[in-house]
C-alpha atoms as a PDB file:
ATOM      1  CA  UNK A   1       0.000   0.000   0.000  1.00  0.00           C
ATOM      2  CA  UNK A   2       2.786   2.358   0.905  1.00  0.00           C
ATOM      3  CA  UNK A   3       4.478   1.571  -2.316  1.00  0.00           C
ATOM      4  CA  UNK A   4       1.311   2.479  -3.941  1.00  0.00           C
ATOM      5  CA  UNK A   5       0.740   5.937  -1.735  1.00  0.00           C
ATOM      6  CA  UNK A   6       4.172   6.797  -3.456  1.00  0.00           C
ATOM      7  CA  UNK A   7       2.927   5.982  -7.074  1.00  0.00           C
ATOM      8  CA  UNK A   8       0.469   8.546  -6.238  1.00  0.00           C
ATOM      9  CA  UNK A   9       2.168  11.253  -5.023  1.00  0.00           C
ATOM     10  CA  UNK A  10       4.232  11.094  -7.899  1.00  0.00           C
ATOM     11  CA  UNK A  11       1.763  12.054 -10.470  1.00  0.00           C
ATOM     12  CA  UNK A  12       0.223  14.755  -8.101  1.00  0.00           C
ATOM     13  CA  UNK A  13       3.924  16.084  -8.150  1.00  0.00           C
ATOM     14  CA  UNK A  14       4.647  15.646 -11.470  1.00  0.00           C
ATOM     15  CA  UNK A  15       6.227  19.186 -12.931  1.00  0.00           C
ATOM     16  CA  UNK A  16       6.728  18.662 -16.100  1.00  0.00           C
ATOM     17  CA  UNK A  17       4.259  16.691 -18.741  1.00  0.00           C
ATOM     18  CA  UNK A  18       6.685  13.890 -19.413  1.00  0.00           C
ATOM     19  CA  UNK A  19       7.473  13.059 -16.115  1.00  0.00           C
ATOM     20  CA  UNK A  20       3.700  12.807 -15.410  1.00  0.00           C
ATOM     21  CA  UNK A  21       3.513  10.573 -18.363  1.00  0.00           C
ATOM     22  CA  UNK A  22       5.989   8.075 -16.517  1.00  0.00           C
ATOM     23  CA  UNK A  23       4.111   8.446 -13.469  1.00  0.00           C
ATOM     24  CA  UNK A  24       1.174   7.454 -14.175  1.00  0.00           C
ATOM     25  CA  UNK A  25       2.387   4.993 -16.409  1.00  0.00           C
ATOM     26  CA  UNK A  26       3.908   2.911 -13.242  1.00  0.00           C
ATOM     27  CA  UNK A  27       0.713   3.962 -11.178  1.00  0.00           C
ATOM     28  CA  UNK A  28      -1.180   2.123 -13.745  1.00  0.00           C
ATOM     29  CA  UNK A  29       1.387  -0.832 -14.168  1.00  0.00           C
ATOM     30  CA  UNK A  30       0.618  -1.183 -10.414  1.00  0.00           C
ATOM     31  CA  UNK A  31      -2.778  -2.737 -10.696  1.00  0.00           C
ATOM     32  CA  UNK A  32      -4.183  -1.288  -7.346  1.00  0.00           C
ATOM     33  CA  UNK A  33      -7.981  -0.150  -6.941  1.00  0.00           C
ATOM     34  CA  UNK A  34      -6.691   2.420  -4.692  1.00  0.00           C
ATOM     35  CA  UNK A  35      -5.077   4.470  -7.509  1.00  0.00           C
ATOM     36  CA  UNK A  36      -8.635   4.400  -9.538  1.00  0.00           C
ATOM     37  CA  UNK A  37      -9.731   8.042  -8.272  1.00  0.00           C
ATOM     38  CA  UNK A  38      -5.966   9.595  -9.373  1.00  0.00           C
ATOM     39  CA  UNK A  39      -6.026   7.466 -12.775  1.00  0.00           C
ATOM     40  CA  UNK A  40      -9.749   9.169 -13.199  1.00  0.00           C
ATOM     41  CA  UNK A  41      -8.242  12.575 -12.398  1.00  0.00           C
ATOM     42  CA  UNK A  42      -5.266  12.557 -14.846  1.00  0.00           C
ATOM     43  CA  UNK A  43      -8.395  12.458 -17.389  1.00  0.00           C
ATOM     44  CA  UNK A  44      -8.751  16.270 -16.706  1.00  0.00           C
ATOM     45  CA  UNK A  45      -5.323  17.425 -16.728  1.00  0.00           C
ATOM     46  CA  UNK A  46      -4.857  18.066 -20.439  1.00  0.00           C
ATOM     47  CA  UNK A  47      -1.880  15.600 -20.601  1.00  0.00           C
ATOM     48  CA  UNK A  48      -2.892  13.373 -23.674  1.00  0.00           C
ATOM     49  CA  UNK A  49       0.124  10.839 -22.935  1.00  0.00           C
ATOM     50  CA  UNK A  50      -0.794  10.426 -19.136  1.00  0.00           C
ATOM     51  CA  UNK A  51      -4.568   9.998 -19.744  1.00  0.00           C
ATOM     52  CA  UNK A  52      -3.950   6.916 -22.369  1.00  0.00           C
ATOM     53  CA  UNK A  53      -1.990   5.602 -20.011  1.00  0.00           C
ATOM     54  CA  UNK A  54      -4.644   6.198 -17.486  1.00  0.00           C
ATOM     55  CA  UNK A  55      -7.450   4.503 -19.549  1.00  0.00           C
ATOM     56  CA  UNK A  56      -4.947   1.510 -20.044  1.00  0.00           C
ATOM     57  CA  UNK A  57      -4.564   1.202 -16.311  1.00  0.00           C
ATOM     58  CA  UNK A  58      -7.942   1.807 -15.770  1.00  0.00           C
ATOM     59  CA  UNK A  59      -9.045  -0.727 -18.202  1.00  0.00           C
ATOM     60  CA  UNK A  60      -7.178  -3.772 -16.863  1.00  0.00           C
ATOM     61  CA  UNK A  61      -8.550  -2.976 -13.458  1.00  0.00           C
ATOM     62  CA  UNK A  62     -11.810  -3.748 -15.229  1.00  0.00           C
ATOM     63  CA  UNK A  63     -15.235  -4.242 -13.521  1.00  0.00           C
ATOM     64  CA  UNK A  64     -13.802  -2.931  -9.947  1.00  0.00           C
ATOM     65  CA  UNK A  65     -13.202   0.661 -11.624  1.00  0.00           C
ATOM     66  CA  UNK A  66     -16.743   0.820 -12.877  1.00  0.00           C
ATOM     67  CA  UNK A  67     -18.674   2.091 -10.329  1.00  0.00           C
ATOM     68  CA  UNK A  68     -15.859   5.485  -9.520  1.00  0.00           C
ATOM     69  CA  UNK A  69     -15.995   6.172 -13.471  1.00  0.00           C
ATOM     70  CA  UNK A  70     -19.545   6.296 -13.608  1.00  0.00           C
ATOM     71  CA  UNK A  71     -19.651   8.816 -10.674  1.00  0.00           C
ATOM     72  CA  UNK A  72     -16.747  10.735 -12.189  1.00  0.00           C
ATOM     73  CA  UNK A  73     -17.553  11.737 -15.321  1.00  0.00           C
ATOM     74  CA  UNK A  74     -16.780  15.266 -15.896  1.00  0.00           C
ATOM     75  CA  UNK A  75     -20.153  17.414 -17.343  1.00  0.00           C
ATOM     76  CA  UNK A  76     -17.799  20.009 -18.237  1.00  0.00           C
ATOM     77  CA  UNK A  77     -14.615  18.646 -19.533  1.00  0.00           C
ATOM     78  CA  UNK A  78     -15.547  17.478 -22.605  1.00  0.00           C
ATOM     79  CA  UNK A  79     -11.719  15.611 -23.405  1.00  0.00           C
ATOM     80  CA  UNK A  80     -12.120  13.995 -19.824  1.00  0.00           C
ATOM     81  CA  UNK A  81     -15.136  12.676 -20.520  1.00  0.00           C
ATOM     82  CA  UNK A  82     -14.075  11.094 -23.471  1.00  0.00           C
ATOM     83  CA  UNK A  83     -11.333   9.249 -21.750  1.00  0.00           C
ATOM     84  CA  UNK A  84     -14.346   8.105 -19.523  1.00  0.00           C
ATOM     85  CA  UNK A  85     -16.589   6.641 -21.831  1.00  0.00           C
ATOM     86  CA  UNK A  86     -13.325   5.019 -24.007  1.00  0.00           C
ATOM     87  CA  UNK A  87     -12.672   3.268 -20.712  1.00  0.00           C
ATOM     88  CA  UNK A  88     -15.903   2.511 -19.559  1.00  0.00           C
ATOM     89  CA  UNK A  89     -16.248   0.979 -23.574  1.00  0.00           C
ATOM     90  CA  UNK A  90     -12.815  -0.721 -23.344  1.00  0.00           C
ATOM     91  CA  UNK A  91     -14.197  -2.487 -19.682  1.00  0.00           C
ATOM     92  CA  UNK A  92     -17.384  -3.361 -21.279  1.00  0.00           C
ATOM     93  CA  UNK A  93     -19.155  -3.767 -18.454  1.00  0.00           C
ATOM     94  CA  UNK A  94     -23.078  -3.614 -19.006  1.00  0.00           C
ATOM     95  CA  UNK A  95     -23.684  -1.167 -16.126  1.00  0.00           C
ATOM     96  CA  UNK A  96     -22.432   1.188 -18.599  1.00  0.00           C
ATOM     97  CA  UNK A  97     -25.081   1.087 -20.379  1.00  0.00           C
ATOM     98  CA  UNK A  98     -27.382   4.305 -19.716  1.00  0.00           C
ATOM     99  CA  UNK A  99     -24.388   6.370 -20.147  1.00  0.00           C
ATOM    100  CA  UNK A 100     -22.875   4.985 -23.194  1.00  0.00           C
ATOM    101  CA  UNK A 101     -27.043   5.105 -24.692  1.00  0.00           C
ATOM    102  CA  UNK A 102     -27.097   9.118 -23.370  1.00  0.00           C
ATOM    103  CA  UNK A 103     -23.726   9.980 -24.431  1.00  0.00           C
ATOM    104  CA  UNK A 104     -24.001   8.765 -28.123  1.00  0.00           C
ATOM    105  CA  UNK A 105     -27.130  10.422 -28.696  1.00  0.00           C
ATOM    106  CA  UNK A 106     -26.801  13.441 -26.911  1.00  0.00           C
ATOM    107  CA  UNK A 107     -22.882  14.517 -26.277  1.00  0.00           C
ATOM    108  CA  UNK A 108     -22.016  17.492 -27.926  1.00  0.00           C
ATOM    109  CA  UNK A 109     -18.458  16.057 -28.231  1.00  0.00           C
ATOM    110  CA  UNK A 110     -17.495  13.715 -31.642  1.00  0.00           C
ATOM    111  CA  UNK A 111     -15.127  12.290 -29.643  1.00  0.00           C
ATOM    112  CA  UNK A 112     -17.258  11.342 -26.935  1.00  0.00           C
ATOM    113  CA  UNK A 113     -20.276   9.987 -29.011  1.00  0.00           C
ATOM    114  CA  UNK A 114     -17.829   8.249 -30.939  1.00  0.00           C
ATOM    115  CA  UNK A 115     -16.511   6.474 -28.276  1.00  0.00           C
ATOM    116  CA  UNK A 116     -20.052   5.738 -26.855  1.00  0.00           C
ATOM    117  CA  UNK A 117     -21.220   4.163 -30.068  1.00  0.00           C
ATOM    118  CA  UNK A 118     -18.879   1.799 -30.396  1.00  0.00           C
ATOM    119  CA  UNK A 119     -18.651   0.885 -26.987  1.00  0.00           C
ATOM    120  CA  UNK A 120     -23.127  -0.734 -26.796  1.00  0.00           C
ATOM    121  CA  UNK A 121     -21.849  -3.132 -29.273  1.00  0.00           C
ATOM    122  CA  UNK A 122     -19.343  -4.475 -27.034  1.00  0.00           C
ATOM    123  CA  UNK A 123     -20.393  -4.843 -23.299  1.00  0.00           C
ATOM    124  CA  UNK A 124     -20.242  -7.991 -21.275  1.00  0.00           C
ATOM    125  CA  UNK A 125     -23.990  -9.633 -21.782  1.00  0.00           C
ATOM    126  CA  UNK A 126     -23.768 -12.163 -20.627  1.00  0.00           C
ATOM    127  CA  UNK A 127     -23.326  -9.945 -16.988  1.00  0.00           C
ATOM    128  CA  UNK A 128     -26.962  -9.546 -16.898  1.00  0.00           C
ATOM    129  CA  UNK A 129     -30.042 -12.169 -16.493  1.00  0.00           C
ATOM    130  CA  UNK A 130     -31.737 -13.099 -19.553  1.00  0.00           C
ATOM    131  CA  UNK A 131     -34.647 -10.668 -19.557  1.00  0.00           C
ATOM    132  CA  UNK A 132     -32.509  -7.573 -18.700  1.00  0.00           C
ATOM    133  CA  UNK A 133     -29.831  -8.841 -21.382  1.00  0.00           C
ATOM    134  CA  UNK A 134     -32.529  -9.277 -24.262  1.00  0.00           C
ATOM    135  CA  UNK A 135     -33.863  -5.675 -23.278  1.00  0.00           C
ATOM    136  CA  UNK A 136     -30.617  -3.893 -23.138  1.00  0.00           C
ATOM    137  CA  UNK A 137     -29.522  -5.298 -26.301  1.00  0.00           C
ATOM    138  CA  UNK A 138     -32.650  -4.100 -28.272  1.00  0.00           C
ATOM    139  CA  UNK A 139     -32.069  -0.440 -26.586  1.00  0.00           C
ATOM    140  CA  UNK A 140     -28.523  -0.629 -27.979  1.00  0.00           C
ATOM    141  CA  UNK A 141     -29.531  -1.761 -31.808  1.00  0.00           C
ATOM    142  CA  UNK A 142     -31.947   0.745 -31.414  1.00  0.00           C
ATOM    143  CA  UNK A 143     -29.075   3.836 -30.269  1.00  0.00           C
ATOM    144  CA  UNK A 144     -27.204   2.315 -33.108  1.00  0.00           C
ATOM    145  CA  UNK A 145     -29.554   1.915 -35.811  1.00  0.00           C
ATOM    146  CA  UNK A 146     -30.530   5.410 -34.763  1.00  0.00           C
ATOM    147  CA  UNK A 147     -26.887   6.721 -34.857  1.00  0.00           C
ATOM    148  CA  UNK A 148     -26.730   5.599 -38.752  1.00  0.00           C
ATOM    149  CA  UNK A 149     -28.376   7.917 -39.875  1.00  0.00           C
ATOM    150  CA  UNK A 150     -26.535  11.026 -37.929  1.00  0.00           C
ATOM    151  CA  UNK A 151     -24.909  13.831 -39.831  1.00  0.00           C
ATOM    152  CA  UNK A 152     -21.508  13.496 -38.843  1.00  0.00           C
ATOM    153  CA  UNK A 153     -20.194  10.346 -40.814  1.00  0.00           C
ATOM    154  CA  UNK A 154     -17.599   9.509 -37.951  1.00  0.00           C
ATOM    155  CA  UNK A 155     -20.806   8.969 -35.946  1.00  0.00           C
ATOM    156  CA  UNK A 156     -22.309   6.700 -38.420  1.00  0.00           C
ATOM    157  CA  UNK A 157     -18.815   5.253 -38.851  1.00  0.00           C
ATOM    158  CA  UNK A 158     -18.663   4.108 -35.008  1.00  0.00           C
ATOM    159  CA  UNK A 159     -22.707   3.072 -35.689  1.00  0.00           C
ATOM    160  CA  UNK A 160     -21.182   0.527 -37.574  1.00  0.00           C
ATOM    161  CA  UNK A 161     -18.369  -0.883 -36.189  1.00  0.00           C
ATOM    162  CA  UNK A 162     -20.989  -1.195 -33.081  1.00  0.00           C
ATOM    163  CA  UNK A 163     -23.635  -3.201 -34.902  1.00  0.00           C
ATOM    164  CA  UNK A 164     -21.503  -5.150 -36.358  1.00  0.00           C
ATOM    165  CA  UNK A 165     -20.539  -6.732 -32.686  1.00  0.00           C
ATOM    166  CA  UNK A 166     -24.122  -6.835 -32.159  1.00  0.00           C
ATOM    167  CA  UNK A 167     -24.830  -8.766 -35.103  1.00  0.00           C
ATOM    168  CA  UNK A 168     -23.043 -12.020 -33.646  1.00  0.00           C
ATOM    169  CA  UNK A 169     -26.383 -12.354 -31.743  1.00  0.00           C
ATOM    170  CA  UNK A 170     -28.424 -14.348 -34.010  1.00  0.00           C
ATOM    171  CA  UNK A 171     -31.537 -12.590 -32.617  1.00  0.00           C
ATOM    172  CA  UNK A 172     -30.577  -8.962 -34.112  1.00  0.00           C
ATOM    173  CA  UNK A 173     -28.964 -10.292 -36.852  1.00  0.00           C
ATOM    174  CA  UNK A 174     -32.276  -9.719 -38.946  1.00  0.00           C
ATOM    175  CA  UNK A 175     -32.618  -6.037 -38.522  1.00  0.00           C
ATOM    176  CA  UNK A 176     -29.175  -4.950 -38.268  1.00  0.00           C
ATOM    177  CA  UNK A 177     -28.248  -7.230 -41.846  1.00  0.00           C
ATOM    178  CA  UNK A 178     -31.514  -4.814 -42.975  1.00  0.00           C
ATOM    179  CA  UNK A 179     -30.172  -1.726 -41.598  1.00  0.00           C
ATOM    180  CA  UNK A 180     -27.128  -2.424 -43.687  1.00  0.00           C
ATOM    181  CA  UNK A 181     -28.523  -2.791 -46.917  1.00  0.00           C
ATOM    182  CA  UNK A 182     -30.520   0.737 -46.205  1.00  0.00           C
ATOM    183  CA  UNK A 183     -26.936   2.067 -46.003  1.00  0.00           C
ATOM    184  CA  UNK A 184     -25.343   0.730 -48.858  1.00  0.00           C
ATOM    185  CA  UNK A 185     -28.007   1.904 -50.863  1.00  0.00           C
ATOM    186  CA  UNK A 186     -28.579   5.015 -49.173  1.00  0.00           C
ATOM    187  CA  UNK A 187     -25.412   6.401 -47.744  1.00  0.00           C
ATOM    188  CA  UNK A 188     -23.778   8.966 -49.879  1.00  0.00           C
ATOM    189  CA  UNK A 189     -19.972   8.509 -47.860  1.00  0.00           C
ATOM    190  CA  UNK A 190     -18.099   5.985 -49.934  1.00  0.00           C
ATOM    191  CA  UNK A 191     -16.284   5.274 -46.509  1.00  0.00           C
ATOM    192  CA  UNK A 192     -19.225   4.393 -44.600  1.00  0.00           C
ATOM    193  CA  UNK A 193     -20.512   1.944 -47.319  1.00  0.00           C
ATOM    194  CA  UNK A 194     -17.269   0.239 -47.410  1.00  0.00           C
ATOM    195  CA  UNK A 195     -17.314  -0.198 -43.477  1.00  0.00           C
ATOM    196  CA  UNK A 196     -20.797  -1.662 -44.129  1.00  0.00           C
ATOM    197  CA  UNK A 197     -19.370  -4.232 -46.484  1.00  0.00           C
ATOM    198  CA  UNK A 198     -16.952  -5.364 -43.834  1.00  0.00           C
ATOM    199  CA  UNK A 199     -19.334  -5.372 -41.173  1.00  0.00           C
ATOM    200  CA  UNK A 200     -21.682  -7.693 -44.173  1.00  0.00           C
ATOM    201  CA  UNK A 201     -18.989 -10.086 -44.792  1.00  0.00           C
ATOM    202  CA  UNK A 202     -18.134 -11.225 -41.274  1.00  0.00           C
ATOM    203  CA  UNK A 203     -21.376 -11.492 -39.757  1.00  0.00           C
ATOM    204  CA  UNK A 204     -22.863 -13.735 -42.472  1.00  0.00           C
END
């Protein structure tokens, strides 16, 4: 613990941006739940390096850093709150869920609804009972579905790359292999149809 105490105090004294970079890097590398609220505040210090390394920390804590990031997210710090939801994606756990649904619709960040979108089609189902599981995957086929149609094509992009996951569940296959064709038809960004013809060719 006392080891880990120092880890900490060495990214709150960090004075210089590469020297917070290796801090939290070994603060990370140390794998210790008590380090989750300092990992979760190096999202807001405008230190690109030291916040990957942050979400990487973060993310192989997994499930037990859930609960912190979910009552951390920063309303007003729109480049922390990406961080958040790209860890909170990365975890996948299904807890998640609300605020990866409200930040892809609603985030006035492209980063952040990015992140979001991709993130529904990869949480942990098989976390939840069967009833909440079937529910909370036909509220994330509906976010996405929803999402392919936005007018930023790095939204619709993400859509994608989401539904895609999804569509390894044989019971959304249906409607997402539907959605796709409406795409490829319909979508005038070359890029987007070509990520639809991807996501077509390994889900068949």
């Amino acid at each position: 613990m006392t080891n880990t105490q120092e880890l900490i105090r060495a990214v709150t004294e960090a004075d210089s941006p590469a020297r917070m970079v290796a801090a939290v890097q070994k603060l990370a590398a140390a794998k210790n739940p008590v380090a989750i609220p300092t990992l979760i505040a190096v999202f807001g210090y405008n230190n690109p390096g030291a916040a990957v390394a942050a979400v990487t920390g973060l993310t192989e804590l997994g499930e037990v850093a859930v609960p912190q990031l979910l009552e951390n997210i920063d309303d007003y710090n729109y480049g922390a709150r990406a961080y958040s939801i790209r860890t909170l994606a990365a975890i996948g756990d299904p807890r998640a869920l609300d605020v990866l649904l409200t930040a892809s619709a609603t985030d006035f960040a492209p980063t952040v609804r990015r992140a979001a979108a991709k993130g529904l089609g990869f949480l942990q189902w098989h976390k939840l009972t069967q009833s909440d599981r079937i529910s909370a995957q036909i509220r994330a086929v509906d976010a996405l579905q929803a999402l392919t149609q936005d007018s930023d094509w790095s939204i619709r992009y993400a859509a994608v790359v989401g539904l895609q996951a999804l569509a390894k569940i044989p019971e959304l296959q249906s409607s997402i292999k539907t959605r796709f064709e409406e795409m490829l038809t319909n979508d005038a960004e070359k890029a987007i149809r070509a990520r639809v013809l991807v996501a077509k060719s390994v889900t068949t």
